[in-house]
PDB file of N, CA and C in Angstrom:
ATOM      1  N   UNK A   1       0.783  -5.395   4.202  1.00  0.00           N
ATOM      2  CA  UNK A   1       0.327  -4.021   4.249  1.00  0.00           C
ATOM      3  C   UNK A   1       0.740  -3.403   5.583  1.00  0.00           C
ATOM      4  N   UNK A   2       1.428  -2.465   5.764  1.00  0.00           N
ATOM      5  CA  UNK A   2       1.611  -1.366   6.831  1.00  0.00           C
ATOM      6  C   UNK A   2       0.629  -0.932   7.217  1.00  0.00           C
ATOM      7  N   UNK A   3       0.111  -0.474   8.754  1.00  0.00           N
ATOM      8  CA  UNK A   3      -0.553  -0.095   9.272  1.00  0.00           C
ATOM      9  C   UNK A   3      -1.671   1.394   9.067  1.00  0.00           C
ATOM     10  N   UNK A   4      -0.454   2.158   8.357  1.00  0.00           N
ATOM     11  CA  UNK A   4      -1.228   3.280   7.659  1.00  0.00           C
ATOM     12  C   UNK A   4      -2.306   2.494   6.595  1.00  0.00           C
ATOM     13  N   UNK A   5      -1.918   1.898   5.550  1.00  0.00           N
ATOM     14  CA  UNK A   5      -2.670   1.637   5.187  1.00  0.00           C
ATOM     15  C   UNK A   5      -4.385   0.372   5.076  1.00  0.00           C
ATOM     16  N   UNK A   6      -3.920   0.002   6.263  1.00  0.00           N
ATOM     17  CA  UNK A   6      -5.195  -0.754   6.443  1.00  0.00           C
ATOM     18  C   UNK A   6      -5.807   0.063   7.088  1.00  0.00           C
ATOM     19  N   UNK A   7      -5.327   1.073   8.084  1.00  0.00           N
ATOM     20  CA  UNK A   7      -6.114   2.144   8.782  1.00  0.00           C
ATOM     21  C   UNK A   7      -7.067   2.882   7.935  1.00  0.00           C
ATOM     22  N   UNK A   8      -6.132   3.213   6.907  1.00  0.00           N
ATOM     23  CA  UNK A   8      -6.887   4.175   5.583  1.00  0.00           C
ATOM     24  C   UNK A   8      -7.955   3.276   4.953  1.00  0.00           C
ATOM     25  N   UNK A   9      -7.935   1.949   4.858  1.00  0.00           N
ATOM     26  CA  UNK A   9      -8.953   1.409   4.307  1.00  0.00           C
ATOM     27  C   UNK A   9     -10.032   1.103   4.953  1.00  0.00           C
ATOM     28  N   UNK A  10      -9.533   1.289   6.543  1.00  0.00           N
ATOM     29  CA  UNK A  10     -10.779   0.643   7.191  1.00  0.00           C
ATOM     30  C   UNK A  10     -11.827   2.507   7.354  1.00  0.00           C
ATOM     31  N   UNK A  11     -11.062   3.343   7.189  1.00  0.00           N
ATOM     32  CA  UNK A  11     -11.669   4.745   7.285  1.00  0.00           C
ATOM     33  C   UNK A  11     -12.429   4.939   5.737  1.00  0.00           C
ATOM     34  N   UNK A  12     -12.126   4.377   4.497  1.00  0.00           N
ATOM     35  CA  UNK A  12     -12.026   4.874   3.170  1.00  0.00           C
ATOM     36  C   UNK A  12     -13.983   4.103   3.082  1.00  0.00           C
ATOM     37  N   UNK A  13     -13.895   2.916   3.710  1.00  0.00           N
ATOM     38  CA  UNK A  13     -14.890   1.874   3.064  1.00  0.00           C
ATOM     39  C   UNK A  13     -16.227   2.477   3.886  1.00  0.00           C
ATOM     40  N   UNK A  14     -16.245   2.825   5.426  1.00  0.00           N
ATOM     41  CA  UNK A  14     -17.258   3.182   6.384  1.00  0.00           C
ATOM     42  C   UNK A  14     -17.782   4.589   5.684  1.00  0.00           C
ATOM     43  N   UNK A  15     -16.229   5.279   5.541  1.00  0.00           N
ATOM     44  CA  UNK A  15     -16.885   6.852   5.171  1.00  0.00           C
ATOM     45  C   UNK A  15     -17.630   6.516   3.656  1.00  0.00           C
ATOM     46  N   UNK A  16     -17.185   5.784   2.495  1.00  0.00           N
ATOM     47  CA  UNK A  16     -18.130   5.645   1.818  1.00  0.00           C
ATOM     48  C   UNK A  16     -19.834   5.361   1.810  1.00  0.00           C
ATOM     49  N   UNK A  17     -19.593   4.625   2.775  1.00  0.00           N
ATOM     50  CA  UNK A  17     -21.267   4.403   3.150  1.00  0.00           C
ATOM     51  C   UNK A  17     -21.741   5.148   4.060  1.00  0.00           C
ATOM     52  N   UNK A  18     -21.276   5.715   4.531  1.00  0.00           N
ATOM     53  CA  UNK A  18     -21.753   7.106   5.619  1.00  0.00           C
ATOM     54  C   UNK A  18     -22.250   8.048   4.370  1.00  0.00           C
ATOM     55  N   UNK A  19     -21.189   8.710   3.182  1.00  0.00           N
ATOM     56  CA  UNK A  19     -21.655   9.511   2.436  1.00  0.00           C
ATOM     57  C   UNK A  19     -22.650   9.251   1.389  1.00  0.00           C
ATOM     58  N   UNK A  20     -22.786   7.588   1.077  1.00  0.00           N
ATOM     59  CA  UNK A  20     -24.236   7.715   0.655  1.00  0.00           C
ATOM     60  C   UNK A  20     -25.500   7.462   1.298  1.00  0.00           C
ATOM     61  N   UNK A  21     -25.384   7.006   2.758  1.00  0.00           N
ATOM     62  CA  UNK A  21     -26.671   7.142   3.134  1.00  0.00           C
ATOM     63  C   UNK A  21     -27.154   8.618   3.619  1.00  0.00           C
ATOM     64  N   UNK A  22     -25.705   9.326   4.061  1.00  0.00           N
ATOM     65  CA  UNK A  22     -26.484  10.898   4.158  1.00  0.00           C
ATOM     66  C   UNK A  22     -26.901  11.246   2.881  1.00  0.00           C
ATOM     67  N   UNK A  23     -25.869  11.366   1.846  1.00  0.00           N
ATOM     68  CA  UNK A  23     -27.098  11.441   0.146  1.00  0.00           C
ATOM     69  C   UNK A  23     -28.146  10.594   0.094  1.00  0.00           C
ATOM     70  N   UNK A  24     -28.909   9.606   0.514  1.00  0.00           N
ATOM     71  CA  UNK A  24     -30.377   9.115  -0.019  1.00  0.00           C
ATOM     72  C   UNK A  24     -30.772   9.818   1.107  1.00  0.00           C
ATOM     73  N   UNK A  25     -30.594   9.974   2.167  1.00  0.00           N
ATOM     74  CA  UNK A  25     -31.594  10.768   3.391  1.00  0.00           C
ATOM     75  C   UNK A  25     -31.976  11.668   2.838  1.00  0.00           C
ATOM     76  N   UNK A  26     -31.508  12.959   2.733  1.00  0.00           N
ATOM     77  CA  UNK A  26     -31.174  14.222   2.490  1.00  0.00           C
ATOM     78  C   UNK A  26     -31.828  14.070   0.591  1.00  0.00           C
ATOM     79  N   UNK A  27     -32.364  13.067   0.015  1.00  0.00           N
ATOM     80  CA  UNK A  27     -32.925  13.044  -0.929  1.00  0.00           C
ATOM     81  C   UNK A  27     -32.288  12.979  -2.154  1.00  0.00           C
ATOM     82  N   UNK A  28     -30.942  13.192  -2.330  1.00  0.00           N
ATOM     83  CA  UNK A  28     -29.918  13.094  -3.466  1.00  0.00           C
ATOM     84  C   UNK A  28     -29.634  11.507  -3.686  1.00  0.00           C
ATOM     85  N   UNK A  29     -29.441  10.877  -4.946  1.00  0.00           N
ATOM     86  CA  UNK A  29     -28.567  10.014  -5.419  1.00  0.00           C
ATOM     87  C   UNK A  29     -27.292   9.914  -4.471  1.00  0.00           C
ATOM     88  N   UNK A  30     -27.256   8.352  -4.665  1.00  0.00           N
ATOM     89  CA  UNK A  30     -25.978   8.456  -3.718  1.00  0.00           C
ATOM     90  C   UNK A  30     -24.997   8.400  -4.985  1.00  0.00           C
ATOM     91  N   UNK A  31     -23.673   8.185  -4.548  1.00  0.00           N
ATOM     92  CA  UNK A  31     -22.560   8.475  -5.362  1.00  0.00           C
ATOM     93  C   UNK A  31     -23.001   7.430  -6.235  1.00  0.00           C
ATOM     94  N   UNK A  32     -22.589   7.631  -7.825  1.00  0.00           N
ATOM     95  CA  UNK A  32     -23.035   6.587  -9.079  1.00  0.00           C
ATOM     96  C   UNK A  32     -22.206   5.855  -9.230  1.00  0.00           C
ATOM     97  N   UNK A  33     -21.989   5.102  -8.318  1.00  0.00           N
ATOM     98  CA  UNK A  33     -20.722   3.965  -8.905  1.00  0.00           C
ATOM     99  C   UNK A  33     -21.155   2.529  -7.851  1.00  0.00           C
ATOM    100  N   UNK A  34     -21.360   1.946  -9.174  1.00  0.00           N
ATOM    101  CA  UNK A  34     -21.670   0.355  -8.499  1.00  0.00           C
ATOM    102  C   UNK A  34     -20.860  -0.078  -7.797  1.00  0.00           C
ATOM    103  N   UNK A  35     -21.259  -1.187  -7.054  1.00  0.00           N
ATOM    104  CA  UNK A  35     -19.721  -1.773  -5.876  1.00  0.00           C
ATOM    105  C   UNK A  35     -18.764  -2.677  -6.664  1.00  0.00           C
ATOM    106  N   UNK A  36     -19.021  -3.021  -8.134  1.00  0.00           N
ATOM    107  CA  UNK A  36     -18.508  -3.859  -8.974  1.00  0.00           C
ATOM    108  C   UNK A  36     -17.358  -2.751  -9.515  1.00  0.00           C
ATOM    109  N   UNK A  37     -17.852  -1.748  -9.801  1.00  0.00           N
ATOM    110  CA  UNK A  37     -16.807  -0.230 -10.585  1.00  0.00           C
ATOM    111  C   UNK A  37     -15.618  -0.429  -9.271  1.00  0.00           C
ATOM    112  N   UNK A  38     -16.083  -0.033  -8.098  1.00  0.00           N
ATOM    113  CA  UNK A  38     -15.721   0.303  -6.917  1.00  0.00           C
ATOM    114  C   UNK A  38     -14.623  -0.649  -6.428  1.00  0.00           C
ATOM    115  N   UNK A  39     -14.717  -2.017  -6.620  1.00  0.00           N
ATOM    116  CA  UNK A  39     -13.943  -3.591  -6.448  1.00  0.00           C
ATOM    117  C   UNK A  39     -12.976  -3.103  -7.689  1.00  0.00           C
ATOM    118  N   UNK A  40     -13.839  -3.397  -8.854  1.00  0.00           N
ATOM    119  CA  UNK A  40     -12.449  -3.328 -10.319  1.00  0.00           C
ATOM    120  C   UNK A  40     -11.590  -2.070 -10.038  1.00  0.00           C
ATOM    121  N   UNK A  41     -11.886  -1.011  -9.309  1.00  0.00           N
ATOM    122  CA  UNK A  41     -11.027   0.452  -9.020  1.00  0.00           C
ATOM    123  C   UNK A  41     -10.004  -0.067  -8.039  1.00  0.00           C
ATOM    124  N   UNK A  42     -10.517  -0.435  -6.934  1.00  0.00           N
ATOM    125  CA  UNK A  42      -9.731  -0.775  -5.905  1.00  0.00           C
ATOM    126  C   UNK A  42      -8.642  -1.958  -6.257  1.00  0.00           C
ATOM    127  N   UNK A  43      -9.213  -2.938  -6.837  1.00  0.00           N
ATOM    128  CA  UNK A  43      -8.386  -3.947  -7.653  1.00  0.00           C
ATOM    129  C   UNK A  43      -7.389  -3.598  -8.288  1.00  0.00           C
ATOM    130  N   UNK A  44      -7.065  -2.375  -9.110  1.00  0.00           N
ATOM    131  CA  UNK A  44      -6.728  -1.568 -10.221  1.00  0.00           C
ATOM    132  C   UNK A  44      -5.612  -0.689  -9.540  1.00  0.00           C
ATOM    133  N   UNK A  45      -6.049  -0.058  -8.472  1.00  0.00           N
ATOM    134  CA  UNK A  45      -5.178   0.551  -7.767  1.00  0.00           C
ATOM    135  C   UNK A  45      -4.018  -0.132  -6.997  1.00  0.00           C
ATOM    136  N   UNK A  46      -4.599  -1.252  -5.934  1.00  0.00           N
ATOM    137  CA  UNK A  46      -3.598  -2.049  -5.546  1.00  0.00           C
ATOM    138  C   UNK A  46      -2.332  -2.360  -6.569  1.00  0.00           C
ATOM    139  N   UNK A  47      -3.019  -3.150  -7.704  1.00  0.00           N
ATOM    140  CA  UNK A  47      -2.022  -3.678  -8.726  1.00  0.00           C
ATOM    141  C   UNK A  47      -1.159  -2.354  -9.362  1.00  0.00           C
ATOM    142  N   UNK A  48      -1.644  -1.138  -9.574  1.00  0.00           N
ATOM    143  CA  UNK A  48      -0.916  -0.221  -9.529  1.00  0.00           C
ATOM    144  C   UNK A  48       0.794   0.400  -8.872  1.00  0.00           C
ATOM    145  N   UNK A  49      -0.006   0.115  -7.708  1.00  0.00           N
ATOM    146  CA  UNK A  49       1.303   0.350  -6.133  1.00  0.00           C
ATOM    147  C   UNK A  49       1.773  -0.642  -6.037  1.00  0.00           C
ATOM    148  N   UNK A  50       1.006  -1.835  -6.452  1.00  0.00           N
ATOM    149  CA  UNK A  50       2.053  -2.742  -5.781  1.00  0.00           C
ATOM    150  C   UNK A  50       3.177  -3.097  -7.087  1.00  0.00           C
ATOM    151  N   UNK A  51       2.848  -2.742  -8.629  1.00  0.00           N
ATOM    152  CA  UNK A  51       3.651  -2.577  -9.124  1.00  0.00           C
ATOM    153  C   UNK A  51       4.750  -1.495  -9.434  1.00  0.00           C
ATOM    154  N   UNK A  52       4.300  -0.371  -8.911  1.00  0.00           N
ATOM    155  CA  UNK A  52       5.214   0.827  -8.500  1.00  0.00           C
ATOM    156  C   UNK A  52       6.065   0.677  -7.399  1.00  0.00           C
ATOM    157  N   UNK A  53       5.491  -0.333  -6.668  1.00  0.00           N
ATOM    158  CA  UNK A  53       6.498  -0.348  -5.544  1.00  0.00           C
ATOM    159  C   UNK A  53       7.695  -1.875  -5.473  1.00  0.00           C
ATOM    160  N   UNK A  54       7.197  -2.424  -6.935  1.00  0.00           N
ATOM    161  CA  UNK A  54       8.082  -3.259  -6.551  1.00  0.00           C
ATOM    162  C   UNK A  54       9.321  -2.659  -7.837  1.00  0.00           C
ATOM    163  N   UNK A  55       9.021  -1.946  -8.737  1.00  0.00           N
ATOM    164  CA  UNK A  55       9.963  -0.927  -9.718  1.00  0.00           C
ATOM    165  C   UNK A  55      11.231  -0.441  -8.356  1.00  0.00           C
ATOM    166  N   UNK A  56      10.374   0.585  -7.390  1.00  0.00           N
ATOM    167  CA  UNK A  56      11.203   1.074  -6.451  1.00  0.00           C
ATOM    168  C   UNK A  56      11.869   0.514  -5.762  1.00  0.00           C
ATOM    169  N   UNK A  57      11.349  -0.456  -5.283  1.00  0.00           N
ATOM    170  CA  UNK A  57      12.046  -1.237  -4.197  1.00  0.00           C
ATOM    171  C   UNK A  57      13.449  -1.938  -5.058  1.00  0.00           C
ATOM    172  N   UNK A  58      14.574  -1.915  -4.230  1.00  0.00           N
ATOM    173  CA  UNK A  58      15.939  -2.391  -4.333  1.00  0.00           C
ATOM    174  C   UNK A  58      15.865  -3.845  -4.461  1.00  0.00           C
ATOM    175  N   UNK A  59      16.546  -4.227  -5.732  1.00  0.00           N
ATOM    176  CA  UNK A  59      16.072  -5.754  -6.392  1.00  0.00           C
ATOM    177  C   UNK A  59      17.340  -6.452  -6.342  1.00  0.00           C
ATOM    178  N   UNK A  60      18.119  -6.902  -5.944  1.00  0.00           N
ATOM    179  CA  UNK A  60      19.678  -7.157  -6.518  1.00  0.00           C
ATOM    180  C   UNK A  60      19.944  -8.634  -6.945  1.00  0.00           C
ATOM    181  N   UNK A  61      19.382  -8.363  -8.439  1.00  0.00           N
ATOM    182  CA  UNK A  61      19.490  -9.436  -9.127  1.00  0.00           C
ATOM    183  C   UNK A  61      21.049  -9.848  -9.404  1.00  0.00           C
ATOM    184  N   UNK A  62      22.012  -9.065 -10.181  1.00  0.00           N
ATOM    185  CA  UNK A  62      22.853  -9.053 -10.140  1.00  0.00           C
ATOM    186  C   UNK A  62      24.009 -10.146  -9.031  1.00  0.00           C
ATOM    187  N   UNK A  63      24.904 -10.717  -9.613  1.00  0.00           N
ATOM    188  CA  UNK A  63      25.929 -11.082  -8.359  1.00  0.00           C
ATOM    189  C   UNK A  63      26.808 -10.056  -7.906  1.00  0.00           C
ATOM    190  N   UNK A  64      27.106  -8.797  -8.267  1.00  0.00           N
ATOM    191  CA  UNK A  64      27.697  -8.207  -7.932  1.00  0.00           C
ATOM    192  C   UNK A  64      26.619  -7.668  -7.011  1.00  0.00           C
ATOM    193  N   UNK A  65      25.861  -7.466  -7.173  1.00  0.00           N
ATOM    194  CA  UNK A  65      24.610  -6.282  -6.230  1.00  0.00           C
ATOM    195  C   UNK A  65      24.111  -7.230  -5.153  1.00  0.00           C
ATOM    196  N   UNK A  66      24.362  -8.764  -5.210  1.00  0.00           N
ATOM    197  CA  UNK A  66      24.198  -9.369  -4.052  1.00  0.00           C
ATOM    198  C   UNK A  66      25.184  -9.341  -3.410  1.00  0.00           C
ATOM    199  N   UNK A  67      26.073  -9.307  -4.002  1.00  0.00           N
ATOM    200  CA  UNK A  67      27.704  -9.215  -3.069  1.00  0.00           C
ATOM    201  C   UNK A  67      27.749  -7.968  -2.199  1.00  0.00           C
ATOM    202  N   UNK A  68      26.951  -7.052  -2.896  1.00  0.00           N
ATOM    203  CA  UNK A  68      27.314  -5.977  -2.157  1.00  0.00           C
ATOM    204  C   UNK A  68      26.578  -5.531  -1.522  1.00  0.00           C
ATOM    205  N   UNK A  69      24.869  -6.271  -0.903  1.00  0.00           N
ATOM    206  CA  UNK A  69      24.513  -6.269  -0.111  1.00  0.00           C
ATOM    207  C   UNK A  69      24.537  -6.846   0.606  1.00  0.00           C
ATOM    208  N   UNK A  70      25.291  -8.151   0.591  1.00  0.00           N
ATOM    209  CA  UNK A  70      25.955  -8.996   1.605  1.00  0.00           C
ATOM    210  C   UNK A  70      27.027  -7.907   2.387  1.00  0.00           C
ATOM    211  N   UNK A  71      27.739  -7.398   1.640  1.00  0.00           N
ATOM    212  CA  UNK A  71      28.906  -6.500   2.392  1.00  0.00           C
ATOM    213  C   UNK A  71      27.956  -5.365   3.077  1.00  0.00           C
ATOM    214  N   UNK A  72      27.290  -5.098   2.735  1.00  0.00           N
ATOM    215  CA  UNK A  72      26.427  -3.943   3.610  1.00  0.00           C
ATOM    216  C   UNK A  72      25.521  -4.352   4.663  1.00  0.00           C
ATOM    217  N   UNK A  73      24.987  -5.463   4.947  1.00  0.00           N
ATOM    218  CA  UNK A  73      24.472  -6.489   5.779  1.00  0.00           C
ATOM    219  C   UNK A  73      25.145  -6.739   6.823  1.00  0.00           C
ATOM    220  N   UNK A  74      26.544  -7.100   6.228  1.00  0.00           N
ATOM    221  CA  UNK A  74      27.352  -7.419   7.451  1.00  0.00           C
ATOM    222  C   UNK A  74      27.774  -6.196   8.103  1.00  0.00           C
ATOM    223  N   UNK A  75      27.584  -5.004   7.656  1.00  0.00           N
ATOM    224  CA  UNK A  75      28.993  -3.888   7.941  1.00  0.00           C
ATOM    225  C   UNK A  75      27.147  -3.189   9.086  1.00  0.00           C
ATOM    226  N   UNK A  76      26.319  -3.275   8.387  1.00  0.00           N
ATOM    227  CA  UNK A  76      25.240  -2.890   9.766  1.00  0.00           C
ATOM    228  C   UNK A  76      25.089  -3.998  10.989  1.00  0.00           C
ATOM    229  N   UNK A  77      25.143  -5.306  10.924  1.00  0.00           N
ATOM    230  CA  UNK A  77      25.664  -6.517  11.977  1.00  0.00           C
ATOM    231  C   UNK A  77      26.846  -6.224  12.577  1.00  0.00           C
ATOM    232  N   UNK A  78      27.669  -5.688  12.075  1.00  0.00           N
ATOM    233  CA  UNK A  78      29.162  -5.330  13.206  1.00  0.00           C
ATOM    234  C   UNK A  78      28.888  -3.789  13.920  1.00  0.00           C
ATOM    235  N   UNK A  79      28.657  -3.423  13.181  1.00  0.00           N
ATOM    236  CA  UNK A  79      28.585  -1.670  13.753  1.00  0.00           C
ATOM    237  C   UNK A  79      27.214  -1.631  15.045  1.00  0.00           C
ATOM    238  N   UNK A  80      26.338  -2.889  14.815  1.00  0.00           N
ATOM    239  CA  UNK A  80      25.124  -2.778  15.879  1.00  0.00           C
ATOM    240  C   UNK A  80      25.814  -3.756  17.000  1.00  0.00           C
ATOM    241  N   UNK A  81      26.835  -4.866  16.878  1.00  0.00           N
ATOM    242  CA  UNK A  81      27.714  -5.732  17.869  1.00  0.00           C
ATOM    243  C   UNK A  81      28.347  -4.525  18.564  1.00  0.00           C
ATOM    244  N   UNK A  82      28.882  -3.672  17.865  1.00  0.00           N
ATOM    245  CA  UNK A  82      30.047  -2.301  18.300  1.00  0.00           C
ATOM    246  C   UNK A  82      29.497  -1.864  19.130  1.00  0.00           C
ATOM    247  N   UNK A  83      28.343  -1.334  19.014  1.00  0.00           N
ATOM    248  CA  UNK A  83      27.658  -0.353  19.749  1.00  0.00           C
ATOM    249  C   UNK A  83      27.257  -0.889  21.163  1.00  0.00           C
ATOM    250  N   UNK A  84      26.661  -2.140  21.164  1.00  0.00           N
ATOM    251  CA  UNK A  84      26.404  -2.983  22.448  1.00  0.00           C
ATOM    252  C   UNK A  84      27.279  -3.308  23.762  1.00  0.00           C
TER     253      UNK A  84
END
């Protein structure tokens, strides 16, 4: 996980419980969703992105598509030797 997003989770989980204890103070129901809904959501979502992101992400099954990220591998390894 990238840093944005553990940031976002560590902000997502506190502010949840911040907003229901100001709702039981203040006399309202807190938000209606068990921590079991809340786990199977979050569960649900991950597996979501992380299957959207592995659709996106560049796969090169292929031997030609490994070949030719071998050739593109090397051609950013010479051009960063060049530059030095």
């Amino acid at each position: 996980m990238n840093e944005k997003t553990v940031a976002f989770i560590r902000l997502a989980i506190p502010l949840y419980a911040m907003i229901n204890a100001l709702l039981l103070s203040l006399g309202y129901s807190p938000i209606p969703f068990a921590p079991e809904k809340v786990d199977a959501f979050i569960t649900g979502l991950i597996g979501v992105i992380s299957v959207l992101w592995a659709w996106w992400k560049n796969n090169n099954i292929t031997p030609e598509a490994q070949g030719m990220q071998k050739a593109l591998d090397d051609k950013k390894a010479y051009n960063k030797l060049k530059d030095i």
